[in-house]
C-alpha atoms as a PDB file:
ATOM      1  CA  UNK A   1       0.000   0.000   0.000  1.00  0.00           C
ATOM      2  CA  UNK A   2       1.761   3.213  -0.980  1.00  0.00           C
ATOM      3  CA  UNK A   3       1.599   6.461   1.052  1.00  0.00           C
ATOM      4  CA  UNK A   4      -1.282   8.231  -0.474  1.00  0.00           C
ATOM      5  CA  UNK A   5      -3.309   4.859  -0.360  1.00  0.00           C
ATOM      6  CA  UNK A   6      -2.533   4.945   3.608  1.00  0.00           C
ATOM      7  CA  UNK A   7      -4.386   8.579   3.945  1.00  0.00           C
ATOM      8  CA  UNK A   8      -7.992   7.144   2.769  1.00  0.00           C
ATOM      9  CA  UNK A   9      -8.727   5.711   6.215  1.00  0.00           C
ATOM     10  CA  UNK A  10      -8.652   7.588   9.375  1.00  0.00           C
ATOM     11  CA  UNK A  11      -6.357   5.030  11.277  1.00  0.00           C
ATOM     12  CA  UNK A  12      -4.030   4.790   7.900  1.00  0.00           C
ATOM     13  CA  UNK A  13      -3.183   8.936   7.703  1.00  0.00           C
ATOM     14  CA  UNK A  14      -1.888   8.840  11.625  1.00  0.00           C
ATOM     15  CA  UNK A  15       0.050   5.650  10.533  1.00  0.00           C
ATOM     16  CA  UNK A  16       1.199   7.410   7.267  1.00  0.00           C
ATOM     17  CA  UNK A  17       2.206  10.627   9.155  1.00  0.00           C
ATOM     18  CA  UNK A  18       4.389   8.096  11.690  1.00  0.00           C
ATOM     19  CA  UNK A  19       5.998   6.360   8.659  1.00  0.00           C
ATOM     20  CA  UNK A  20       6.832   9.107   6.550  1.00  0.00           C
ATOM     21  CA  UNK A  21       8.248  11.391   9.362  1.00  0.00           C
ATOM     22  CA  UNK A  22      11.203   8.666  10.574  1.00  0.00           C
ATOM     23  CA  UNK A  23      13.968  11.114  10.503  1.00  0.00           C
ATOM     24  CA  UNK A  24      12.176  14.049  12.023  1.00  0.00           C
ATOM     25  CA  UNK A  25      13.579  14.764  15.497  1.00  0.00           C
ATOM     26  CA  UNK A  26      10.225  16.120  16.239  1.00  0.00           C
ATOM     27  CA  UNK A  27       8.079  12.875  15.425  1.00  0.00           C
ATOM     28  CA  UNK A  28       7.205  11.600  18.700  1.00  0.00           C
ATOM     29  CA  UNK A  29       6.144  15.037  20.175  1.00  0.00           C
ATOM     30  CA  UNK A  30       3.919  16.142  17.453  1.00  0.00           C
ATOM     31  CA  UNK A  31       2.141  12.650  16.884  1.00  0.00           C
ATOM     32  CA  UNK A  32      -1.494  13.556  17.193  1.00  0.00           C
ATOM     33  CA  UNK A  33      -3.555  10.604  15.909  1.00  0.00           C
ATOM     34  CA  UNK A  34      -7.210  11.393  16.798  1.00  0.00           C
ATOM     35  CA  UNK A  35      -6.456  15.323  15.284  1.00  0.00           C
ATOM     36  CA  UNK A  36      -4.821  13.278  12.453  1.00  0.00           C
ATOM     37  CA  UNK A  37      -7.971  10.729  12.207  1.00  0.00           C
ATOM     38  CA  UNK A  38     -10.362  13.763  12.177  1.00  0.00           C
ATOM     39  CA  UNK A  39      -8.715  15.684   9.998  1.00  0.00           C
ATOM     40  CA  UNK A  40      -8.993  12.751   7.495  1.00  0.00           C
ATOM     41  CA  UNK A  41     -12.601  12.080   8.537  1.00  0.00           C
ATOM     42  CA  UNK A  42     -13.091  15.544   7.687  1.00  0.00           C
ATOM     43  CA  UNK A  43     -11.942  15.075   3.832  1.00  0.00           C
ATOM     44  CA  UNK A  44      -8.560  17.029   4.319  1.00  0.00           C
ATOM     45  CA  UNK A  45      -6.681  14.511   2.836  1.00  0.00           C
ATOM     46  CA  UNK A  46      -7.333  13.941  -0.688  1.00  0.00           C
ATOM     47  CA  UNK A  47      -6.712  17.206  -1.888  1.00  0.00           C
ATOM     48  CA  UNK A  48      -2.846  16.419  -0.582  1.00  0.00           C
ATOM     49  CA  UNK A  49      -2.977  12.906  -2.357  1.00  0.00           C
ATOM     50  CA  UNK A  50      -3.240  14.671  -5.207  1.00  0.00           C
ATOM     51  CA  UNK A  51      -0.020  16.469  -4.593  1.00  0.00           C
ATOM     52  CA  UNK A  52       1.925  13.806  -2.638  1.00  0.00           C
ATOM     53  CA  UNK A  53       5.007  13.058  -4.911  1.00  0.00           C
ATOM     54  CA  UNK A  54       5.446  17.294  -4.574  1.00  0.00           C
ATOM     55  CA  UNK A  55       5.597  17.116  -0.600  1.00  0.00           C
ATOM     56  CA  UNK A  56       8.242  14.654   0.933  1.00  0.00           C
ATOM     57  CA  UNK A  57      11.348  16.985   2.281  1.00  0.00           C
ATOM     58  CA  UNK A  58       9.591  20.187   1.404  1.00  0.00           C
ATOM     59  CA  UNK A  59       8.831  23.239   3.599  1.00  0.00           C
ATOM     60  CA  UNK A  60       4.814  24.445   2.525  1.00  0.00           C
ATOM     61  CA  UNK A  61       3.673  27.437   2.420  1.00  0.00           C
ATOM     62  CA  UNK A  62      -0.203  27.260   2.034  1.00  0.00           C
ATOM     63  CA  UNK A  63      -1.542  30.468   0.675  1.00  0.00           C
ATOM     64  CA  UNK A  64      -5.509  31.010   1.601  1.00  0.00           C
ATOM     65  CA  UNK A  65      -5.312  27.719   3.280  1.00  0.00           C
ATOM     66  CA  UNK A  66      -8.868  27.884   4.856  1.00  0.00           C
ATOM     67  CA  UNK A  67      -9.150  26.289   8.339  1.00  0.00           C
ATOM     68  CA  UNK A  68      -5.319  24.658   7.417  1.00  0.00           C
ATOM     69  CA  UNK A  69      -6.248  21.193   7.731  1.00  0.00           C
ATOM     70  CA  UNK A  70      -4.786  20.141   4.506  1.00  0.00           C
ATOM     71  CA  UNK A  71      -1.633  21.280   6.142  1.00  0.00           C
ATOM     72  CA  UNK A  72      -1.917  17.613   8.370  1.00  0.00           C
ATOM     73  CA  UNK A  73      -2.125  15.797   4.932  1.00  0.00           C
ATOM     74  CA  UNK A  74       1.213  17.264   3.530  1.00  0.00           C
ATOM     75  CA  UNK A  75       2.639  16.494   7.085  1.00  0.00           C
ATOM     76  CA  UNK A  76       1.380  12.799   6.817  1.00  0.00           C
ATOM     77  CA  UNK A  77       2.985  12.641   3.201  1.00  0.00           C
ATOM     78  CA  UNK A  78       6.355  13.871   4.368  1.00  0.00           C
ATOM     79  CA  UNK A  79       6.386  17.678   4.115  1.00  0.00           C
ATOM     80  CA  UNK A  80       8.751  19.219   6.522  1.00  0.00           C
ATOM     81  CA  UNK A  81       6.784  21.769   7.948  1.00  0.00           C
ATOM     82  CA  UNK A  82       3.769  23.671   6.694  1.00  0.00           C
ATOM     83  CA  UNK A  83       2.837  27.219   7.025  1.00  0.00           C
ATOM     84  CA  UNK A  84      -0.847  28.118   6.500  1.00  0.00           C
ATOM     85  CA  UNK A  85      -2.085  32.295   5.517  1.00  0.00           C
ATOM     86  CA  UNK A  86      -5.107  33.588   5.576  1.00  0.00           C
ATOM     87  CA  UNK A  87      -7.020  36.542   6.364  1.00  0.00           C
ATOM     88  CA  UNK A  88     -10.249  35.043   7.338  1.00  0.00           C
ATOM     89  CA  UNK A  89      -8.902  32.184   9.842  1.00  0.00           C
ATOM     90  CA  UNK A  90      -9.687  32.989  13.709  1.00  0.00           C
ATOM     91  CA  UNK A  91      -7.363  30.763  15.689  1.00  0.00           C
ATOM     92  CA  UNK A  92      -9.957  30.946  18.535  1.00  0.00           C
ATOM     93  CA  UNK A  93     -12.449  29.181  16.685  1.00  0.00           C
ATOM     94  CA  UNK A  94     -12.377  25.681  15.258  1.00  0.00           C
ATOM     95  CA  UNK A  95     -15.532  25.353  13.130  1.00  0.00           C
ATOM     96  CA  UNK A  96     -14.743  24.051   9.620  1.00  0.00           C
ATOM     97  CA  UNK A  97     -15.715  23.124   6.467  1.00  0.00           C
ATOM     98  CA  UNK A  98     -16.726  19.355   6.885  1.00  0.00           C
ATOM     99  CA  UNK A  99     -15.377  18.189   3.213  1.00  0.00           C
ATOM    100  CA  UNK A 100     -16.588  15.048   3.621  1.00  0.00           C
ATOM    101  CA  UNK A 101     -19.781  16.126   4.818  1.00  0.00           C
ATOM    102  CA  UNK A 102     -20.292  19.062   2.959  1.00  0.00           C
ATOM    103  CA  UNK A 103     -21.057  21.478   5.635  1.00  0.00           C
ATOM    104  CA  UNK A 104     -19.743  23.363   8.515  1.00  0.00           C
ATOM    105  CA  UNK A 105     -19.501  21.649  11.499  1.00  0.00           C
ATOM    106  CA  UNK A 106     -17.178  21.709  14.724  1.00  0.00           C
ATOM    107  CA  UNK A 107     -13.693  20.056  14.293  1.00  0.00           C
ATOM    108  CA  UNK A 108     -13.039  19.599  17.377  1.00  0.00           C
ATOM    109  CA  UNK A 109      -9.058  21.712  17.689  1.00  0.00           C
ATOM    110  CA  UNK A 110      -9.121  25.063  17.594  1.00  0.00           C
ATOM    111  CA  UNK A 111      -6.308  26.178  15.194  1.00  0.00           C
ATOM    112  CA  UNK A 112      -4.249  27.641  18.455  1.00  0.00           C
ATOM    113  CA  UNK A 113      -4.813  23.955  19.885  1.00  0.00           C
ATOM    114  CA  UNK A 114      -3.858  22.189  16.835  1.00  0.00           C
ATOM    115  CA  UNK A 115      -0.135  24.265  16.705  1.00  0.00           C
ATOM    116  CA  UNK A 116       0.443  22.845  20.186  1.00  0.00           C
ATOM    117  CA  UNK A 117       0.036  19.871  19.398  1.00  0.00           C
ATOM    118  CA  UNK A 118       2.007  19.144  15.485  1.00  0.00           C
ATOM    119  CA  UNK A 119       4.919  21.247  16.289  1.00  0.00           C
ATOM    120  CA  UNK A 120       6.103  21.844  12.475  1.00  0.00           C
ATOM    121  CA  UNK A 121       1.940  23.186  11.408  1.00  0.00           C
ATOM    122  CA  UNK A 122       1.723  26.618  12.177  1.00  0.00           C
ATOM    123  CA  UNK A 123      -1.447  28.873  10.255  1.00  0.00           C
ATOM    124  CA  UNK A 124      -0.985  32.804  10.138  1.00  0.00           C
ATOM    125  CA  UNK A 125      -4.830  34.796   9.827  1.00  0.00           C
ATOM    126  CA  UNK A 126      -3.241  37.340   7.612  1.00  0.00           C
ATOM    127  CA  UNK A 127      -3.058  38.171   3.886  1.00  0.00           C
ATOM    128  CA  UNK A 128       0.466  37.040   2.775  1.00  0.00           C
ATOM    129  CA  UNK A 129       1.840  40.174   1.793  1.00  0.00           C
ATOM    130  CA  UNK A 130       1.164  41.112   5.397  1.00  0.00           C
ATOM    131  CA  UNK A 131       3.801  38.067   6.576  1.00  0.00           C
ATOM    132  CA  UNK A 132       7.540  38.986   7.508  1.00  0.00           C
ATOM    133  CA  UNK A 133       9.184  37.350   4.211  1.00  0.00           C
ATOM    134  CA  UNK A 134      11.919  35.966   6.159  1.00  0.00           C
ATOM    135  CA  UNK A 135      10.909  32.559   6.239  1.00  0.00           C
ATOM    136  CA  UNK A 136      11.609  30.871   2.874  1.00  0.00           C
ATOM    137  CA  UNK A 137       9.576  27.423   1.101  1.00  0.00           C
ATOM    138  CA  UNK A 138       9.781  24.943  -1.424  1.00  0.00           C
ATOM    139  CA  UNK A 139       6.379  24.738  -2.331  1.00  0.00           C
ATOM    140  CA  UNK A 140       3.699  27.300  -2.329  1.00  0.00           C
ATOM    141  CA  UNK A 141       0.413  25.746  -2.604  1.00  0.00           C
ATOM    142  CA  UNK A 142      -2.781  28.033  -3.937  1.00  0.00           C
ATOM    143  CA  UNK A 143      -6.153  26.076  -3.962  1.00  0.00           C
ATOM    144  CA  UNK A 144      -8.396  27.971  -5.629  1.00  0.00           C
ATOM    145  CA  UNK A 145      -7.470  31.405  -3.386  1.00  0.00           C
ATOM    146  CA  UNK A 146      -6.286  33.608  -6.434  1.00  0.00           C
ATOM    147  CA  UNK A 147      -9.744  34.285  -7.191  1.00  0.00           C
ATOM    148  CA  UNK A 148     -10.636  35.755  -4.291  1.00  0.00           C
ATOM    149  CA  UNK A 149      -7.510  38.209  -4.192  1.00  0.00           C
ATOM    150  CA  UNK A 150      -7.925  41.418  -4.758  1.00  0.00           C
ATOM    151  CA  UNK A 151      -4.453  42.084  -6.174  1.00  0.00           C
ATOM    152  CA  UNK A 152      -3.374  38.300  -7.910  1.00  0.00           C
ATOM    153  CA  UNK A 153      -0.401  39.809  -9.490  1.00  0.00           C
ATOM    154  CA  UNK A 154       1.015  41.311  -6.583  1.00  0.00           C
ATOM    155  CA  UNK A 155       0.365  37.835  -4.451  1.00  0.00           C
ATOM    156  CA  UNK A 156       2.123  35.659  -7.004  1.00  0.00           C
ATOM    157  CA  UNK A 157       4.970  38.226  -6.479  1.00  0.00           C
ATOM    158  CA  UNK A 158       4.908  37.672  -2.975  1.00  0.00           C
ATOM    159  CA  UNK A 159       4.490  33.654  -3.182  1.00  0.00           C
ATOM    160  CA  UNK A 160       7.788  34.272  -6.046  1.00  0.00           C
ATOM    161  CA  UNK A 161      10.088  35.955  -2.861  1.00  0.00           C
ATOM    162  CA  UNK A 162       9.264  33.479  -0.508  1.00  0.00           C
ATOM    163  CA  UNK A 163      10.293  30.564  -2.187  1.00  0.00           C
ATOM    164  CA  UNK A 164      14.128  29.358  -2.513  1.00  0.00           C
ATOM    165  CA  UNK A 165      15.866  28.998  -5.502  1.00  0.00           C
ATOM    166  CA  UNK A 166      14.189  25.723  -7.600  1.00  0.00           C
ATOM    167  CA  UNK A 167      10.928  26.219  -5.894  1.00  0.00           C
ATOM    168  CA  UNK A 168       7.660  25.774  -7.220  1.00  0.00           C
ATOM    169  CA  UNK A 169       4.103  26.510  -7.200  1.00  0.00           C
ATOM    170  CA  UNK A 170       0.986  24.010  -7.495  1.00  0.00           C
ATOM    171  CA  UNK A 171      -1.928  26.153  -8.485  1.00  0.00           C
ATOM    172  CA  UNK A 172      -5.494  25.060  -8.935  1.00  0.00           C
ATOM    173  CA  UNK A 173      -7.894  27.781 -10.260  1.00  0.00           C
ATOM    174  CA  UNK A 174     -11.910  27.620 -10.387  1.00  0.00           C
ATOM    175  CA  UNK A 175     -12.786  29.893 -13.581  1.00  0.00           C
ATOM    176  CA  UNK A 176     -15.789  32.805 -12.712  1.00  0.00           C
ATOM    177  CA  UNK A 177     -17.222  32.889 -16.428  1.00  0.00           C
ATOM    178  CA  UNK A 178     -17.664  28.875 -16.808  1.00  0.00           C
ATOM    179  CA  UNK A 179     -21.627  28.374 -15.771  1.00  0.00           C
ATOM    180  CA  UNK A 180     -21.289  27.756 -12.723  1.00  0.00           C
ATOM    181  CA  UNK A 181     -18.256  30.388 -11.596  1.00  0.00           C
ATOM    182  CA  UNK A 182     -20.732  32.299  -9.636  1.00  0.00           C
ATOM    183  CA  UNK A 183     -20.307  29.425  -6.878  1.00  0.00           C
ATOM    184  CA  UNK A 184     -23.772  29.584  -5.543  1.00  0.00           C
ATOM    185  CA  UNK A 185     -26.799  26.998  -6.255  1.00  0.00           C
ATOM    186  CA  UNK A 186     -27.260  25.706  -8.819  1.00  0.00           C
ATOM    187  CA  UNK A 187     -24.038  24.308  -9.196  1.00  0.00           C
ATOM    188  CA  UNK A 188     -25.083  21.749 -11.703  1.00  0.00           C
ATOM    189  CA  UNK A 189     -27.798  21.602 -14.321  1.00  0.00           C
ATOM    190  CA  UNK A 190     -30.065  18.797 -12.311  1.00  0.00           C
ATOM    191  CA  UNK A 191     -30.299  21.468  -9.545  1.00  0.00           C
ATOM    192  CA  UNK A 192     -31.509  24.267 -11.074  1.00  0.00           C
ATOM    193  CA  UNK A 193     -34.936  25.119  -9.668  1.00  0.00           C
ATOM    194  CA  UNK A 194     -36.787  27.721 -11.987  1.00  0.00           C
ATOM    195  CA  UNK A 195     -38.804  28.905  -9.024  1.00  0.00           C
ATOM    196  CA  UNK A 196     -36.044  29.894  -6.979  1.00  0.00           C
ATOM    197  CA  UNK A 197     -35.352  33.892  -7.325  1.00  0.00           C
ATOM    198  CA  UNK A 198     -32.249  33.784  -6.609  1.00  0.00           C
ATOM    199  CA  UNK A 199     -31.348  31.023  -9.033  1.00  0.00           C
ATOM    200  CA  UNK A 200     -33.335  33.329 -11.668  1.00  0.00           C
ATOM    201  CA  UNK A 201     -30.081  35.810 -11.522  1.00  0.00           C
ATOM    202  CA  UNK A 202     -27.056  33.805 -12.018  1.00  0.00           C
ATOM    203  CA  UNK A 203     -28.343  30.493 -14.083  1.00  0.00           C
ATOM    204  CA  UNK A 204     -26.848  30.134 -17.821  1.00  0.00           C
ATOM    205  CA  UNK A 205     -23.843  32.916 -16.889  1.00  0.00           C
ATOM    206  CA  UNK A 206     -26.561  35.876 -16.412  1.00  0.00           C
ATOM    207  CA  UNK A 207     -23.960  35.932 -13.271  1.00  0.00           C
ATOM    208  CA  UNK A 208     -22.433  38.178 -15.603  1.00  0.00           C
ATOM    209  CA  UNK A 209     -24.012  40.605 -16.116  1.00  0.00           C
ATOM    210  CA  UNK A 210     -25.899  40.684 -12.889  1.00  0.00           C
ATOM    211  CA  UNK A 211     -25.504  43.688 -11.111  1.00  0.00           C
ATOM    212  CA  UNK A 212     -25.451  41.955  -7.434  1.00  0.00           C
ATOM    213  CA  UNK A 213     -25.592  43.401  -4.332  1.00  0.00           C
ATOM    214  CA  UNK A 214     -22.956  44.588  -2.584  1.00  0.00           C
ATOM    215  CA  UNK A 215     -22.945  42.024   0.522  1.00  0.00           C
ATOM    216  CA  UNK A 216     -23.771  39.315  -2.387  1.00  0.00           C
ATOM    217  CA  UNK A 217     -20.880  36.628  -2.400  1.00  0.00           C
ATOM    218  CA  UNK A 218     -20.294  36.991  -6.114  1.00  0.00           C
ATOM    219  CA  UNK A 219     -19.701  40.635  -5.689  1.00  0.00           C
ATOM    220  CA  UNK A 220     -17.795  40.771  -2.442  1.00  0.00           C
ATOM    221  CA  UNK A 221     -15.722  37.927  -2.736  1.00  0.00           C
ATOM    222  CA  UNK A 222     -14.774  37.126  -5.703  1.00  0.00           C
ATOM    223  CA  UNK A 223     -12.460  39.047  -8.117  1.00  0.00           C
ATOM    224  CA  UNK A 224     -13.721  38.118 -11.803  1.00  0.00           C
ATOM    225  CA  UNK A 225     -10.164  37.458 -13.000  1.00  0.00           C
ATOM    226  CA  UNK A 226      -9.899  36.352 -16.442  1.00  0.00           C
ATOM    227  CA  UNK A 227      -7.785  32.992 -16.896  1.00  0.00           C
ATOM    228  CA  UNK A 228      -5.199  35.088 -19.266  1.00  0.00           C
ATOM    229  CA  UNK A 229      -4.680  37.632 -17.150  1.00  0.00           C
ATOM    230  CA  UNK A 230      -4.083  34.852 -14.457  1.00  0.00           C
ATOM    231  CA  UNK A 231      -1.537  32.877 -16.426  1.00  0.00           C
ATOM    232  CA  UNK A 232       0.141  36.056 -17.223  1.00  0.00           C
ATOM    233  CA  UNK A 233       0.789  36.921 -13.493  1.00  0.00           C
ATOM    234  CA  UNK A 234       1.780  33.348 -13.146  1.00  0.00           C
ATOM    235  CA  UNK A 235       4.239  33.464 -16.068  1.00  0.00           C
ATOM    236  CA  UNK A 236       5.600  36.897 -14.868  1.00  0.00           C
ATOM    237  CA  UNK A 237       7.340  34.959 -11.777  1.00  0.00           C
ATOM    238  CA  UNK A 238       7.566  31.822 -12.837  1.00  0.00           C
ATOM    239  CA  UNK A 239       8.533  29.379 -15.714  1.00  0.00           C
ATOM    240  CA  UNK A 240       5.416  26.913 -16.490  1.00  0.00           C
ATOM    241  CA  UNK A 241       6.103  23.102 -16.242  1.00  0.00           C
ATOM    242  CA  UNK A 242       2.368  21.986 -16.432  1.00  0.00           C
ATOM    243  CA  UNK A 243      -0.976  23.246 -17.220  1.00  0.00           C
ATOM    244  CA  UNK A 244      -3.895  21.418 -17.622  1.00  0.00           C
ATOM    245  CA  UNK A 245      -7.243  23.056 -18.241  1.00  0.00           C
ATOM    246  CA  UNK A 246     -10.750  21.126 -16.890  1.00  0.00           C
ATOM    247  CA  UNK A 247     -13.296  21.685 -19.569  1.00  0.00           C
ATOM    248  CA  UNK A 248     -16.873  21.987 -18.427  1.00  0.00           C
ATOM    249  CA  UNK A 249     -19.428  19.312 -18.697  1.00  0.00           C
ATOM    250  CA  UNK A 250     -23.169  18.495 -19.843  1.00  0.00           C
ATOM    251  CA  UNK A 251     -23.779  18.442 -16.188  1.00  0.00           C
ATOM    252  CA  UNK A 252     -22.270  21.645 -15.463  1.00  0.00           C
ATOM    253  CA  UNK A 253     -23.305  23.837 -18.484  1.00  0.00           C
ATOM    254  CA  UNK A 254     -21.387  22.861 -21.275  1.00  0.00           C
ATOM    255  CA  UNK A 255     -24.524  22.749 -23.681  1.00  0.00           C
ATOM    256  CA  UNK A 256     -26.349  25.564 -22.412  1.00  0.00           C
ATOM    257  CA  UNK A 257     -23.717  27.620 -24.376  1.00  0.00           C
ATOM    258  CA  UNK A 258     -25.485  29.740 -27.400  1.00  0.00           C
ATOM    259  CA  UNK A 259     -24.462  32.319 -29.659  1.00  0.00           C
ATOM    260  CA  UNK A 260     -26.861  34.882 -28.276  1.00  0.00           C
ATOM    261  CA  UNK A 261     -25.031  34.458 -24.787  1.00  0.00           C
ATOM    262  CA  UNK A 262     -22.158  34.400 -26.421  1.00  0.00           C
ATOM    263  CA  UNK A 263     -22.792  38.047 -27.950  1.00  0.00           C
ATOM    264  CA  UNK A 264     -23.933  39.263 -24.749  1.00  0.00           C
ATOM    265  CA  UNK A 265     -20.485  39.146 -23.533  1.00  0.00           C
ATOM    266  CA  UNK A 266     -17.993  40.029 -26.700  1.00  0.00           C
ATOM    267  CA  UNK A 267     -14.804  40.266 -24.905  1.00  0.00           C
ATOM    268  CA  UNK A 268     -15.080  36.585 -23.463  1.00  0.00           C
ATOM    269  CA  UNK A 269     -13.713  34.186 -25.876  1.00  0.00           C
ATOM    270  CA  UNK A 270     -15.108  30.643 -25.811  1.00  0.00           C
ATOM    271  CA  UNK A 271     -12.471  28.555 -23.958  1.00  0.00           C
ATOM    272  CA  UNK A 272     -13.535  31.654 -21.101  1.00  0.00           C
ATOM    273  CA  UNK A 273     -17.203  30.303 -21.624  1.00  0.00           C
ATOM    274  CA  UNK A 274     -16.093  26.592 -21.211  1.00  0.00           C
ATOM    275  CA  UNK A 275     -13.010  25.934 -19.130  1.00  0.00           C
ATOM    276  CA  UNK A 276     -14.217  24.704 -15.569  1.00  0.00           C
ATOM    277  CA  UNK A 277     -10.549  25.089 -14.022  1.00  0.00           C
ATOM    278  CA  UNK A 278      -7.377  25.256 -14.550  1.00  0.00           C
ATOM    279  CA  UNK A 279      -4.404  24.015 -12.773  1.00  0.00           C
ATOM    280  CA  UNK A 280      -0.541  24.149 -13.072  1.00  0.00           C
ATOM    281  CA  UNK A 281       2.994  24.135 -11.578  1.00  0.00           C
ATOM    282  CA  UNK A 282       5.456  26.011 -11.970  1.00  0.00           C
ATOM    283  CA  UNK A 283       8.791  26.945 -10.662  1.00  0.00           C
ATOM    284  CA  UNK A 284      10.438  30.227  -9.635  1.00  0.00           C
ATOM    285  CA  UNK A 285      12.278  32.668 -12.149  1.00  0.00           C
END
């Protein structure tokens, strides 16, 4: 059974995290295995078996890393330490998004709690420009936080100066013109309910042109950031190894598509219309 294999079962991540942390002097201290077994209970573990061959020996820096619980999968899959930012984490507090579940629910560990127990996971509620830059990575991870920045060229900058020379990025991008980029129900064509208001203004990309209110999540969260101008930023600091774009569906709005949308919005180009995500690494100029 290989590494990433071990993190699928509660029991297997605290045994993975045990394994793959033999040389660390500060194993034995920091194992935690019922914070371990939640956090895998939670869901906070497949996201870094996606990424395991990137982790072993490297020091993460986690930019918008949520409640930082992914940060106990990178540990489990040998990353060195991990180092979690963002602005909207309260330390105080330790109700999370239940992945698994697919709601918020009470982890258990407060963030504050968690950092006394897993000596090398420490999470910072702060924007990372904000950080003292004096602490360098290998990897910066960015989950689907660029588009929710309200300056993504000047965070890739800052993600470029914290990372040592032959580090990289893993970046994983959620596109706002694809049908369903407003984020909010209906997320997929067999849940669209045509008496539902609010579904009225953001079904088949009306999201955007919608003029939203102000406390409206679309509006005052995320940043609309087209996915040239993205890869531009990203190519400004760094030279691209992969890229891989995640083309919509039938069950997310790929047929819905028509030319009268289409001319509603003239400076989209299809691929804008169409592309789901996009993800990529690349390593620092």
């Amino acid at each position: 059974m290989s590494a990433e294999d071990d993190l699928r079962t509660p029991i297997g991540a605290a045994r993975a995290f045990w394994i793959n942390n033999a040389g660390q002097e500060w194993r034995a201290r920091s194992i935690a295995p019922a914070v371990i077994a939640q956090a895998s209970a939670f869901g906070y573990m497949d996201w870094p078996r996606e990424i395991g061959n990137m982790l072993p020996g490297r020091d993460v820096l986690d930019v918008g890393c949520g409640s930082g619980l992914h940060g106990i999968g990178y540990l489990c899959l040998g990353a060195n330490t991990f180092l979690g930012v963002d602005p909207s984490l309260r330390l105080d507090r330790d109700r999370v998004k239940n992945l698994a579940a697919k709601r918020r629910e009470a982890f258990g560990w407060t963030p504050e709690q968690i950092a006394e127990q897993i000596e090398p996971w420490a999470v910072v509620p702060s924007i990372l420009q904000d950080v003292e830059n004096d602490r360098t990575f290998d990897l910066a991870v960015l989950n689907d936080c660029l588009s929710q920045s309200d300056d993504v060229d000047g965070l890739l900058a800052a993600v470029a100066k914290r990372l040592r020379a032959g580090g990289q990025i893993v970046l994983r991008h959620k596109n706002f013109y694809c049908w369903n980029g407003h984020r909010q129900a209906p997320k997929t064509i067999d849940a669209i309910d045509v008496n539902d208001p609010d579904q009225a203004n953001l079904i088949d990309w009306k999201h955007l042109s919608w003029d939203a209110p102000e406390d409206h999540y679309t509006r005052r969260v995320l940043n609309r950031v087209r996915l040239d101008t993205l890869m531009q930023s990203v190519e400004r600091y760094f030279d691209l190894d992969v890229l891989e774009e995640k083309p919509a569906t039938a069950a997310i709005g790929h047929d819905r598509l028509t030319p009268e949308i289409m001319a509603q919005h003239p400076e989209l180009s299809e691929r804008d219309f169409l592309v789901q995500s996009l993800s990529c690494i690349a390593t620092v100029k």
